[in-house]
PDB file of N, CA and C in Angstrom:
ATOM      1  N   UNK A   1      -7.788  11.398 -25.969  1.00  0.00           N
ATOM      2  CA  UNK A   1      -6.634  12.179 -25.582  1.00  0.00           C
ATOM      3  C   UNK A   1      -5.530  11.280 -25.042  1.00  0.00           C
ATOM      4  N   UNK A   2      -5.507  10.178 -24.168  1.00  0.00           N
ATOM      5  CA  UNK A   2      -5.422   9.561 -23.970  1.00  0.00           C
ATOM      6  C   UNK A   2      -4.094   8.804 -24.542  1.00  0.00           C
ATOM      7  N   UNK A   3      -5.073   7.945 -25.848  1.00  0.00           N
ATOM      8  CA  UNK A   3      -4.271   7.252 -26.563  1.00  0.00           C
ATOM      9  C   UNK A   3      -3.564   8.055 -27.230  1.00  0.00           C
ATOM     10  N   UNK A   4      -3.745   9.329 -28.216  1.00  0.00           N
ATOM     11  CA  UNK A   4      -2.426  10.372 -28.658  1.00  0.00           C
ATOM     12  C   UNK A   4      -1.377  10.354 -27.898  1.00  0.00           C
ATOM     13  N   UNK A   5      -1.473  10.646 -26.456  1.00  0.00           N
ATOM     14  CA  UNK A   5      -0.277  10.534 -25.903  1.00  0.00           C
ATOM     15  C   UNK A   5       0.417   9.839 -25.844  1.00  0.00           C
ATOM     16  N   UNK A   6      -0.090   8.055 -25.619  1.00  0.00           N
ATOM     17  CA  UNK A   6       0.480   6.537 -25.793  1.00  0.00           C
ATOM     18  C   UNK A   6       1.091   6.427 -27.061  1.00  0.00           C
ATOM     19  N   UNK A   7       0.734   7.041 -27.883  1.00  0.00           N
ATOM     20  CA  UNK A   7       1.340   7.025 -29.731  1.00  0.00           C
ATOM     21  C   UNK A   7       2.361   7.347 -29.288  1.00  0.00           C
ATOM     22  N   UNK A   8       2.393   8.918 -28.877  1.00  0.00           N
ATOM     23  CA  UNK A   8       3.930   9.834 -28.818  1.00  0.00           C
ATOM     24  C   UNK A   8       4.386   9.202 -28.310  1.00  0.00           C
ATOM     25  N   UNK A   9       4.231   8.726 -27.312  1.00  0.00           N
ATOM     26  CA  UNK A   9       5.294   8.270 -26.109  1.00  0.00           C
ATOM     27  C   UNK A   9       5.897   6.977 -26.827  1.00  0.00           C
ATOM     28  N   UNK A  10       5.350   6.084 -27.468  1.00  0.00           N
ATOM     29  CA  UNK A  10       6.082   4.906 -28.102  1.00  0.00           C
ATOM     30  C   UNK A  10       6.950   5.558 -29.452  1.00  0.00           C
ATOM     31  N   UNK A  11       6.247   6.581 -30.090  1.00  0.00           N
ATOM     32  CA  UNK A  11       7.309   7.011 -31.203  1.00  0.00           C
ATOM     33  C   UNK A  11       8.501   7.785 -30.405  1.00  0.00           C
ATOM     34  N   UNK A  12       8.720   8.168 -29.414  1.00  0.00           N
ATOM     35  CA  UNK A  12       9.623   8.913 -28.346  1.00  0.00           C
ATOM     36  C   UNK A  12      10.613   8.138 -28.131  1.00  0.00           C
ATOM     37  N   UNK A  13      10.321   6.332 -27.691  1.00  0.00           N
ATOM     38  CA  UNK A  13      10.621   5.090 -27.465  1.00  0.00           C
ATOM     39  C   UNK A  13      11.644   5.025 -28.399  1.00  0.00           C
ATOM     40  N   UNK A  14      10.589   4.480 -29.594  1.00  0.00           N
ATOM     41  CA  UNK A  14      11.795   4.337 -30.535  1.00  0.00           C
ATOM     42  C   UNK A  14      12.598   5.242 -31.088  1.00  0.00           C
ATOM     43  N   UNK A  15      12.608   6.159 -31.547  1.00  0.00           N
ATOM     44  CA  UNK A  15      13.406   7.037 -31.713  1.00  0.00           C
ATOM     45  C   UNK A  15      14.757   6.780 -31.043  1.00  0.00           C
ATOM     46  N   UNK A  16      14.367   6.743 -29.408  1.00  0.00           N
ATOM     47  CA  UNK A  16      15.573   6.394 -28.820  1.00  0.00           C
ATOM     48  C   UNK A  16      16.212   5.256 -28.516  1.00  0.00           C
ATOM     49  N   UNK A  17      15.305   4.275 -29.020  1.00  0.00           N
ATOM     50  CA  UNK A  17      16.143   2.577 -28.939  1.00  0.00           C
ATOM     51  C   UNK A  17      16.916   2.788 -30.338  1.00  0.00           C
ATOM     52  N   UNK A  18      16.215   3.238 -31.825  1.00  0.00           N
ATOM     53  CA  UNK A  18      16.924   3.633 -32.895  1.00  0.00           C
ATOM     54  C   UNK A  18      18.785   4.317 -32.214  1.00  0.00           C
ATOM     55  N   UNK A  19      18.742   5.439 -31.902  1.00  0.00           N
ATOM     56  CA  UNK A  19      19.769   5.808 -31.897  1.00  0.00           C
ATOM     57  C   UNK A  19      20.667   5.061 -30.742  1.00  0.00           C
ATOM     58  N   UNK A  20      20.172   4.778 -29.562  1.00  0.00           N
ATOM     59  CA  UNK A  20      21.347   3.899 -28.950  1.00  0.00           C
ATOM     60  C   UNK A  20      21.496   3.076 -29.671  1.00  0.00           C
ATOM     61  N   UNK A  21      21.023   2.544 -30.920  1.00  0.00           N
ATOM     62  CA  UNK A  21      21.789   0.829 -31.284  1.00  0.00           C
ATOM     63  C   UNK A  21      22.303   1.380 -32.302  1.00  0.00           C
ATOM     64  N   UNK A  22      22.047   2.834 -32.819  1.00  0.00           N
ATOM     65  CA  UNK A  22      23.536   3.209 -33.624  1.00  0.00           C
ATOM     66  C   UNK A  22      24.799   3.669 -33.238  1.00  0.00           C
ATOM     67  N   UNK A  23      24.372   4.344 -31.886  1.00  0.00           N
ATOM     68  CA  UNK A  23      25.606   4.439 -31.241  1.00  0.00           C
ATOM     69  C   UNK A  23      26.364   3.507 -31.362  1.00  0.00           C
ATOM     70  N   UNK A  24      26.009   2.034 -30.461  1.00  0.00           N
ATOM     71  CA  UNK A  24      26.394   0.904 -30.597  1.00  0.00           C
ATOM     72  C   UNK A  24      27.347   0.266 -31.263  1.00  0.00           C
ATOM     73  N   UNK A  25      26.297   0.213 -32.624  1.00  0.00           N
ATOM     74  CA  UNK A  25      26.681  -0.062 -34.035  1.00  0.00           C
ATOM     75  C   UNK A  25      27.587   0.370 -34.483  1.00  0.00           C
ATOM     76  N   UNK A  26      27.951   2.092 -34.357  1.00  0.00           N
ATOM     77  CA  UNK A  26      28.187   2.736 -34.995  1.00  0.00           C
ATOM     78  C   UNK A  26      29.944   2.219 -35.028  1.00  0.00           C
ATOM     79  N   UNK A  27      30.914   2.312 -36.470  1.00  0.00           N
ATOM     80  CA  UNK A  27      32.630   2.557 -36.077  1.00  0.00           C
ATOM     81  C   UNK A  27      32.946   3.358 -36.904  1.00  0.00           C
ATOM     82  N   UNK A  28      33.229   4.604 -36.288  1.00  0.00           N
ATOM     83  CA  UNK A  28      33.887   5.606 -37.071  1.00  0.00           C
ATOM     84  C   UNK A  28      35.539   5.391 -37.770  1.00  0.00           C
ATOM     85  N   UNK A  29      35.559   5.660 -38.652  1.00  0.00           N
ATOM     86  CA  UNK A  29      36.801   5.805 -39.623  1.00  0.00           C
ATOM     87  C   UNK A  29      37.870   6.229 -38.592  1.00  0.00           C
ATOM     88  N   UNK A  30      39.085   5.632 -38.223  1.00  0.00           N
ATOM     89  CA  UNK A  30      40.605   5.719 -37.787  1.00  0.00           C
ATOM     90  C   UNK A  30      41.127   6.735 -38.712  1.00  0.00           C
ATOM     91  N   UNK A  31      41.500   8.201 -38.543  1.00  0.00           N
ATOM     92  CA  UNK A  31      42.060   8.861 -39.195  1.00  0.00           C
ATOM     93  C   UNK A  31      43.484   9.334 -38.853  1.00  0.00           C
ATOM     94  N   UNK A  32      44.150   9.530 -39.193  1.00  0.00           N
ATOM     95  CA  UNK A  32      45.991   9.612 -38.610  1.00  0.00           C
ATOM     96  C   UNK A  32      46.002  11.205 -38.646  1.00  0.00           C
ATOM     97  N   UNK A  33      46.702  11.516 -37.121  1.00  0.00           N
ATOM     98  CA  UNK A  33      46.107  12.979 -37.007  1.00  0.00           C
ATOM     99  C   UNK A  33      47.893  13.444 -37.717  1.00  0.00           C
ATOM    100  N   UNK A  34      48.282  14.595 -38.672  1.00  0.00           N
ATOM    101  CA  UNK A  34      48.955  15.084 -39.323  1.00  0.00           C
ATOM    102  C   UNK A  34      49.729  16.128 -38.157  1.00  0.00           C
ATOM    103  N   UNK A  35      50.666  16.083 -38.040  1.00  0.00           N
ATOM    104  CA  UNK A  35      51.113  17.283 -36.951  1.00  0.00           C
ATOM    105  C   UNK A  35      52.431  17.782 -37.687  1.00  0.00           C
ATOM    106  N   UNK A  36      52.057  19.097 -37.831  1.00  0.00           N
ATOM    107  CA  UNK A  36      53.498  20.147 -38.661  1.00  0.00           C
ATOM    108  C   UNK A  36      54.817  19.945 -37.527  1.00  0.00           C
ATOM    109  N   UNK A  37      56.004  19.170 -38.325  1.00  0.00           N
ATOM    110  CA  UNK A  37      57.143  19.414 -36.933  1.00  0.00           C
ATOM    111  C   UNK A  37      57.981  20.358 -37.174  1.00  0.00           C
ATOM    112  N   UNK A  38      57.241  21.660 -37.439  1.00  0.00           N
ATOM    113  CA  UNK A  38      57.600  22.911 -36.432  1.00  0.00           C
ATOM    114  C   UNK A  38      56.340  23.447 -35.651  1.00  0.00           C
ATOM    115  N   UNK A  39      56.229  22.323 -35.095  1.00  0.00           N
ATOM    116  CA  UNK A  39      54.458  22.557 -33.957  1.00  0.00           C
ATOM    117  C   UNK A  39      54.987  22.508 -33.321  1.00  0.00           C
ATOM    118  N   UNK A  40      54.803  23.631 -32.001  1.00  0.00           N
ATOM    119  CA  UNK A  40      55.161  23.602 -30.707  1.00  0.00           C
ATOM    120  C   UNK A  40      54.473  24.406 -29.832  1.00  0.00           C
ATOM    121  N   UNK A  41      54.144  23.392 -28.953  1.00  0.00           N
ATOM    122  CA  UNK A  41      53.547  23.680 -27.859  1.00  0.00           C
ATOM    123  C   UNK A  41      54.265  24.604 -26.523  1.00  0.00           C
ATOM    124  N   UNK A  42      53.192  25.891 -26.228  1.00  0.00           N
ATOM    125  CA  UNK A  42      53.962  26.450 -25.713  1.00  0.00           C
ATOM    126  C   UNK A  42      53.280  27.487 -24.904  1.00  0.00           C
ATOM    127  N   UNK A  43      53.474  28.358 -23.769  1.00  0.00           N
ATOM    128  CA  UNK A  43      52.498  28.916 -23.058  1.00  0.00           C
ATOM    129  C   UNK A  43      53.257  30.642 -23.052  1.00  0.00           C
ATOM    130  N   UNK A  44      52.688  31.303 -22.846  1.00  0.00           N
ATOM    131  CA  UNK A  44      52.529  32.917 -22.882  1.00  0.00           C
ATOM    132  C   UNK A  44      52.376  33.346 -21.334  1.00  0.00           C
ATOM    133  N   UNK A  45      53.187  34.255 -20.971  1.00  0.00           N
ATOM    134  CA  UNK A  45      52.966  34.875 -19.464  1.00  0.00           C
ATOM    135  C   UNK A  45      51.480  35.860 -19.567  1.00  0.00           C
ATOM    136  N   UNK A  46      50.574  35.289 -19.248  1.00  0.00           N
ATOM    137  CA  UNK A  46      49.708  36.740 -18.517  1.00  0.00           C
ATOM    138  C   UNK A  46      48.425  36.028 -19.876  1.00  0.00           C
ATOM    139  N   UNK A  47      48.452  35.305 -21.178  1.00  0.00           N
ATOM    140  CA  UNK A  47      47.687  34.747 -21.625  1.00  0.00           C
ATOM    141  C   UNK A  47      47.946  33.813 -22.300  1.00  0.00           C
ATOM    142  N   UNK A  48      46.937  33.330 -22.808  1.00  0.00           N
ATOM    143  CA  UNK A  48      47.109  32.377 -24.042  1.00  0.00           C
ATOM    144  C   UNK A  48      47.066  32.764 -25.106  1.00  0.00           C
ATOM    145  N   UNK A  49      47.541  31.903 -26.492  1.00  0.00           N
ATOM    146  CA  UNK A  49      47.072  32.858 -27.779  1.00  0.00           C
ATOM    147  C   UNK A  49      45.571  32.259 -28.116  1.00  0.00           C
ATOM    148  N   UNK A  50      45.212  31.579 -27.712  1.00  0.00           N
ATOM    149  CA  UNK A  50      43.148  31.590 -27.810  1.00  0.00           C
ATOM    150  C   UNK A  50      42.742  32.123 -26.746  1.00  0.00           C
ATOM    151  N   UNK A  51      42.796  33.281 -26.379  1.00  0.00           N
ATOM    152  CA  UNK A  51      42.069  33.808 -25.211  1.00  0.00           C
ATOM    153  C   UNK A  51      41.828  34.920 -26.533  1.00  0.00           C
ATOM    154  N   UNK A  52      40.061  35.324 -26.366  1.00  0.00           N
ATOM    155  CA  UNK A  52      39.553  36.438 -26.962  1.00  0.00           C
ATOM    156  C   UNK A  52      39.672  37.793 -26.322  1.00  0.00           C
ATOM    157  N   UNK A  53      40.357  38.756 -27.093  1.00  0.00           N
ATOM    158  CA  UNK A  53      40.033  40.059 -26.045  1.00  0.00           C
ATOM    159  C   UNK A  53      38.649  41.307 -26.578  1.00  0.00           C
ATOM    160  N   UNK A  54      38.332  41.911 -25.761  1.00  0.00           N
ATOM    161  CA  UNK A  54      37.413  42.754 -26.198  1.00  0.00           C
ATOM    162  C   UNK A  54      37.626  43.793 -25.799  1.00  0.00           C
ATOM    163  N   UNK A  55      37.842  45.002 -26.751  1.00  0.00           N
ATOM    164  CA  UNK A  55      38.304  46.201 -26.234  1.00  0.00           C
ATOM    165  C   UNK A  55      37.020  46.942 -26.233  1.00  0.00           C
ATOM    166  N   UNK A  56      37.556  47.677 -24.577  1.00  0.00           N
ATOM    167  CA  UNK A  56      36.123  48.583 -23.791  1.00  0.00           C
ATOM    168  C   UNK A  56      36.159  49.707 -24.566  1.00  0.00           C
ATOM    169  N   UNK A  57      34.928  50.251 -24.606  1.00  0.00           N
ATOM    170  CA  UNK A  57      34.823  51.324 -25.409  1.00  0.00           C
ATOM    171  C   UNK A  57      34.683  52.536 -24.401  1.00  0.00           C
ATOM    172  N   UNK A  58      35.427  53.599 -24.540  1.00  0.00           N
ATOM    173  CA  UNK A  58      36.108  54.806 -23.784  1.00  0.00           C
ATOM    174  C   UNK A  58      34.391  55.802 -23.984  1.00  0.00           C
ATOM    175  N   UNK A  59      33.580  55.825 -22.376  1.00  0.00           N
ATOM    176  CA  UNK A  59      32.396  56.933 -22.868  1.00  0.00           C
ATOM    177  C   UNK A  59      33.231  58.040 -22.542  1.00  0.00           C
TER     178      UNK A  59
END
């Protein structure tokens, strides 16, 4: 019983030395972010326009 557990625990190990040295490793692609210039940033009295509403249902 014992040693099963010593297995897992070293495959657990690596698993996670694997992914920190891809983190590491890892360089994601530089992509150029596109912005529409009639984008405008801008705020709403009383909400936002991503605020979800949920309408109560009348018993």
């Amino acid at each position: 019983m014992k040693k099963k557990i010593i297995i897992e625990l070293f495959i657990y190990i690596i698993i996670v030395i694997v992914g920190i040295a891809l983190l590491i490793t890892s360089k994601p692609e530089k992509k150029p972010i596109k912005i529409n210039s009639d984008f405008k940033v801008g705020e709403q009295r009383g909400y936002s326009r991503d605020s979800v509403f949920m309408q109560q249902s009348e018993h």
